[in-house]
Protein backbone atom coordinates (compact mmCIF):
# COMPACT_ATOMS: atom_id res chain seq x y z
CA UNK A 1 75.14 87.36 109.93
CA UNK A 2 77.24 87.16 112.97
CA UNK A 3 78.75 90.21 114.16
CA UNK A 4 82.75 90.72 114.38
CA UNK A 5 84.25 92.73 116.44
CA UNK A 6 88.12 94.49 116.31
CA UNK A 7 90.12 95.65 118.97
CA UNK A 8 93.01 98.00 118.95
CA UNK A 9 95.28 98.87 121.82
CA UNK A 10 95.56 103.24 122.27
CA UNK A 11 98.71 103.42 120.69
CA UNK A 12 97.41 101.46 117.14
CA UNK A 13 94.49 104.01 117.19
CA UNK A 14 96.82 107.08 117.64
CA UNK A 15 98.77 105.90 114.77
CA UNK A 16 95.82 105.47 112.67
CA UNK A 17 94.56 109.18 113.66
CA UNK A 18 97.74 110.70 113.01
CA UNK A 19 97.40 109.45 109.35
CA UNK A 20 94.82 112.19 109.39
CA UNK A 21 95.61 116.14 107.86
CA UNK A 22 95.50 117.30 111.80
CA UNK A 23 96.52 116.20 114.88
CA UNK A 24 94.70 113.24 116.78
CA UNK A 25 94.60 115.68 119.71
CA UNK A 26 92.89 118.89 117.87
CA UNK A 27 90.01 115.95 116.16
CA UNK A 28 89.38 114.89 120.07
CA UNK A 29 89.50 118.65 121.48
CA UNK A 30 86.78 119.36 118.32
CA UNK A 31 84.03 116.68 119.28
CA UNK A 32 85.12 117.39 122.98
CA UNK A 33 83.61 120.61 122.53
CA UNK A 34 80.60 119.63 120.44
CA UNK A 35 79.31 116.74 122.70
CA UNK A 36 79.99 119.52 125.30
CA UNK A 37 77.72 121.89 123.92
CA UNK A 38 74.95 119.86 122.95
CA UNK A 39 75.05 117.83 126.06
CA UNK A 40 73.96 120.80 127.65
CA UNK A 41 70.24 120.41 126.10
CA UNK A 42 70.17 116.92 125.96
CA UNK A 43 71.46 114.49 129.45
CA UNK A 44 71.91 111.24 127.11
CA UNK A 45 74.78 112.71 126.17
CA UNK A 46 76.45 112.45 129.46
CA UNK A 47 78.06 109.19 128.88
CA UNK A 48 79.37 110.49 125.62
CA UNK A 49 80.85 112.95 126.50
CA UNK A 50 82.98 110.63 129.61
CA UNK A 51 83.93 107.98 126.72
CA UNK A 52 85.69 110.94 124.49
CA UNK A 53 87.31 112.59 127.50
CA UNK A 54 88.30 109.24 128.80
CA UNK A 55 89.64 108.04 125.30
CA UNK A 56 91.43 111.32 124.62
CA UNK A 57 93.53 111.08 128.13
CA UNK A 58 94.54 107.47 126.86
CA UNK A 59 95.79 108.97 123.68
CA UNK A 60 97.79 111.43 125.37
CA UNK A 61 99.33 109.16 127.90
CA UNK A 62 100.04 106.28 125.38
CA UNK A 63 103.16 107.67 123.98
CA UNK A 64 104.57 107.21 120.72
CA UNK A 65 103.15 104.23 118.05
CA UNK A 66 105.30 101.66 117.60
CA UNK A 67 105.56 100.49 114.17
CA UNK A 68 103.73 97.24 113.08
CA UNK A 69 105.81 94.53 113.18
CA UNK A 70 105.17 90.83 111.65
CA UNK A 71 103.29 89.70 114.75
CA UNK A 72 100.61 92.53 114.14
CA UNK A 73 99.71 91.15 110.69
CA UNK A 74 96.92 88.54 110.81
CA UNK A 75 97.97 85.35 110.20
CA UNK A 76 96.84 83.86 106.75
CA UNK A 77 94.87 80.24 107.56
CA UNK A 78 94.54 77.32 105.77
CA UNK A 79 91.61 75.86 104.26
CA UNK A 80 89.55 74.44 107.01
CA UNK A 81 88.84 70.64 106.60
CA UNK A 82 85.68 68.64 105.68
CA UNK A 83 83.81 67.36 108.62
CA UNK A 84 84.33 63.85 107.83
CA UNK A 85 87.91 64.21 107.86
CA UNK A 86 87.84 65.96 111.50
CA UNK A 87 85.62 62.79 112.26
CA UNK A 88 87.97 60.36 111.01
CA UNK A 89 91.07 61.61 112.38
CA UNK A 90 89.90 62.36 116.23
């Protein structure tokens, strides 16, 4: 199976978070503080523990979501043609 990836920019990800019960900020603060703690026995954790403060300062300096507008939606495709047709019309 070939793997797929998604991308979202930081203000799409706040907006999904803040469809949560608490605040985006309060969830980030929480597993701050637990990759803090048990970074302290174990060093892998390091590089954790840089990603969520890194990711959490993005949050707070992305501002408010903007709404998703038409050009967020993905596009719906056609059905993809036979070979032989690709063939025949190059």
């Amino acid at each position: 199976h070939p793997s797929r990836t998604m991308s979202i920019n930081a203000a799409e990800l706040k907006q999904l978070l803040q469809s949560k019960e608490e605040s985006p900020e309060n969830l980030f603060l929480e597993l701050e503080k637990l990759v803090l703690e048990h970074s302290k026995d174990d060093d892998n954790l390091d590089s954790l523990l840089d990603s969520v403060v890194g990711l959490k300062q993005m949050l707070e300096s992305s501002g408010d979501p903007l709404p998703l507008s038409d050009q967020d939606v993905e596009p719906v495709l056609s059905a993809p043609e036979s070979l032989q047709n690709l063939f025949n019309n190059r």
